[in-house]
Structures are given as C-alpha cells and as structure tokens.
C-alpha atoms as a PDB file:
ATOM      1  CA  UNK A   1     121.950 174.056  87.044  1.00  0.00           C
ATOM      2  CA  UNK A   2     124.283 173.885  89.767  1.00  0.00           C
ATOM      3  CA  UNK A   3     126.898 176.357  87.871  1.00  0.00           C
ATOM      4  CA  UNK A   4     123.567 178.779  88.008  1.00  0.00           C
ATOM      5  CA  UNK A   5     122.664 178.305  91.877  1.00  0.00           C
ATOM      6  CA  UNK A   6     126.797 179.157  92.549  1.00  0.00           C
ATOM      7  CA  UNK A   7     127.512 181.739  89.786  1.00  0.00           C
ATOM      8  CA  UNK A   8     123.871 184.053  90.952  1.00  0.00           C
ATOM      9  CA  UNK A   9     125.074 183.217  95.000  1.00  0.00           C
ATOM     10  CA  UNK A  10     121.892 180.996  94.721  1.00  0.00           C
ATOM     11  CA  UNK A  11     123.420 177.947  96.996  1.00  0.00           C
ATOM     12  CA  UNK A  12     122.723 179.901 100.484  1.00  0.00           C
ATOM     13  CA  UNK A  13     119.346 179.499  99.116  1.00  0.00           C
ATOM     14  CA  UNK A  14     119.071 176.359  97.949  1.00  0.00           C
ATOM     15  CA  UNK A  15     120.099 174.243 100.703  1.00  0.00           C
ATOM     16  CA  UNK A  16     118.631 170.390 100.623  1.00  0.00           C
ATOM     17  CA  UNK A  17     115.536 171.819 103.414  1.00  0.00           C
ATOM     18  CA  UNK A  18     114.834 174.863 101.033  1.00  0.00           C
ATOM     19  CA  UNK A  19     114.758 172.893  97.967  1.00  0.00           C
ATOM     20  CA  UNK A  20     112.934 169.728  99.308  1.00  0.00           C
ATOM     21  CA  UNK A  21     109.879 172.553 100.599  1.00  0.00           C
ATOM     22  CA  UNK A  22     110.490 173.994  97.151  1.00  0.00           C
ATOM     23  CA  UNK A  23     109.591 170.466  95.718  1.00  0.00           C
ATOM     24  CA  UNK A  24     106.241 170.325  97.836  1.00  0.00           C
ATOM     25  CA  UNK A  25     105.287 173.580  96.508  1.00  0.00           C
ATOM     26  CA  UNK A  26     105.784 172.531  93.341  1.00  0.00           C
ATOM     27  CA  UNK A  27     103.650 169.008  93.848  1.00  0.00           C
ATOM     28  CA  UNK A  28     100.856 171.561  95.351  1.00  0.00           C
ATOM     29  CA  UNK A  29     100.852 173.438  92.146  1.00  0.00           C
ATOM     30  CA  UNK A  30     100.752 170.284  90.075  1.00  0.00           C
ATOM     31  CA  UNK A  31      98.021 169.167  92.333  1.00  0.00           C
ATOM     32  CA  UNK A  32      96.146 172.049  91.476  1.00  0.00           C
ATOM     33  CA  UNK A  33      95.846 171.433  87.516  1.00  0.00           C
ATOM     34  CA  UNK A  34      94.158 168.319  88.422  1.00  0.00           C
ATOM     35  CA  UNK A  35      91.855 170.238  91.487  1.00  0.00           C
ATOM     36  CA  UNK A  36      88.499 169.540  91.137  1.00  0.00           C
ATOM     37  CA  UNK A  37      88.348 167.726  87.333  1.00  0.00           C
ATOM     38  CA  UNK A  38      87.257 163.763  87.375  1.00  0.00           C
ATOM     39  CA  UNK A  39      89.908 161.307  86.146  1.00  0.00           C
ATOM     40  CA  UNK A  40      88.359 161.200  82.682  1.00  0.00           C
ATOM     41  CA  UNK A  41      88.934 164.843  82.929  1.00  0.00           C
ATOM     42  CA  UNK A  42      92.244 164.831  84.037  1.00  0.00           C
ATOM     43  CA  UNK A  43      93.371 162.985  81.345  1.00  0.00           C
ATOM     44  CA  UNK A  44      92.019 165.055  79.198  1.00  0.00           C
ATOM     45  CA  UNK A  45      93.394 168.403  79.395  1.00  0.00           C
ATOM     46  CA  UNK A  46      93.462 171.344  76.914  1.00  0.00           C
ATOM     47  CA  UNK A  47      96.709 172.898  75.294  1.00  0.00           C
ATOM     48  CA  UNK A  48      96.901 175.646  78.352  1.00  0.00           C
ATOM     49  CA  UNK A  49      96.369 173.162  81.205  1.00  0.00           C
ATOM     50  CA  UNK A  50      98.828 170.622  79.406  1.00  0.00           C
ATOM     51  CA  UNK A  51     101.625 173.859  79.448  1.00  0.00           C
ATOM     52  CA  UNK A  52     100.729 174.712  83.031  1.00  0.00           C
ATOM     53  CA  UNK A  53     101.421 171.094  83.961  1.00  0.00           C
ATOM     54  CA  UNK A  54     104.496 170.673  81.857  1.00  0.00           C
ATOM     55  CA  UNK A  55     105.839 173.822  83.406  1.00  0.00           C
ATOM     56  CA  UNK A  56     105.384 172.477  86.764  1.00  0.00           C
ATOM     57  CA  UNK A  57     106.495 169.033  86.270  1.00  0.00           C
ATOM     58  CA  UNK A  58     110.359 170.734  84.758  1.00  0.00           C
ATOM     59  CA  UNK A  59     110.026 172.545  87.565  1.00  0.00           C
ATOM     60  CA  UNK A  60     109.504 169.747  90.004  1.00  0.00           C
ATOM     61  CA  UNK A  61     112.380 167.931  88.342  1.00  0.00           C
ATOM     62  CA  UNK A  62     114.977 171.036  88.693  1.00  0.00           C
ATOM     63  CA  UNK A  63     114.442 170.602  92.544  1.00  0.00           C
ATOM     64  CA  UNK A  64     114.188 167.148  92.520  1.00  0.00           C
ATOM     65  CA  UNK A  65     117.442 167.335  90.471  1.00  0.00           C
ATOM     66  CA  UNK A  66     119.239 170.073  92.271  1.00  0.00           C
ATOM     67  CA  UNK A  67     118.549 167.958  95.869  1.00  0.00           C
ATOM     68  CA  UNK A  68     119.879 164.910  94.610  1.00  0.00           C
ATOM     69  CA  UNK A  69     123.192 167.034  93.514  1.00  0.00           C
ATOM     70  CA  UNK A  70     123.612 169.102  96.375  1.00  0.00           C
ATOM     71  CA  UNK A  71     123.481 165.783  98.269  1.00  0.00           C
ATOM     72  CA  UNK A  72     125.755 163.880  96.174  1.00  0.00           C
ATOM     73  CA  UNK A  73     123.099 161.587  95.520  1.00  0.00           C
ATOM     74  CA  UNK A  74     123.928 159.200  91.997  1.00  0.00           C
ATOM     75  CA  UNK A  75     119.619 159.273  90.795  1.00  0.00           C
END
C-alpha cells in the first residue's frame, strides 16, 4: 500500500489530515448501507448490500491502515 501511494506520487495526497477525512467519508458511506433499515434489517442484508458494505469496510481499513503507517503508528 504504501509502495503504491509513493510509486503513483500518491503521498502529497495522502497526508495523515487527507486520509483521516478520507476515513470519515468512508464511515458515511458505510453509514449509508444501514440508512433507514431497522436493526433486524440491518442484519439482514442481501448479497448486493453485503458487497457494498464489504467494499466499504476494505476501504475503511486501507485508510485506517495507511494513517497508522504514515504515522509510524505499531496497530
């Protein structure tokens, strides 16, 4: 991940304030699979939603993951 963000000239980008409002977009995205359903509902998701949340989750994680590097932080 971090050989990607410095091989593409990615890391003027992705410094810890981009990627930390990069995770709350993320989180708002997650947030919206769940908009609107009841908790029996959200636990009960279809093949589509489940991808949709997967896909934000991974890419929650790649920030979350990318932060903690660029910081030098041992998660």
């Amino acid at each position: 991940m971090d050989d990607f963000a410095k091989g593409g000239d990615w890391e003027q980008c992705h410094a810890p304030k981009n990627r930390a409002m990069a995770l709350r977009v993320e989180a708002a995205e997650l947030d919206g699979q769940f908009q609107w359903r009841t908790a029996q509902q959200g636990g009960e998701l279809s093949s589509g939603r489940l991808d949709a949340v997967a896909e934000e989750l991974a890419d929650g994680l790649i920030y979350t993951l990318g932060l903690a590097s660029r910081l030098g932080v041992d998660i």
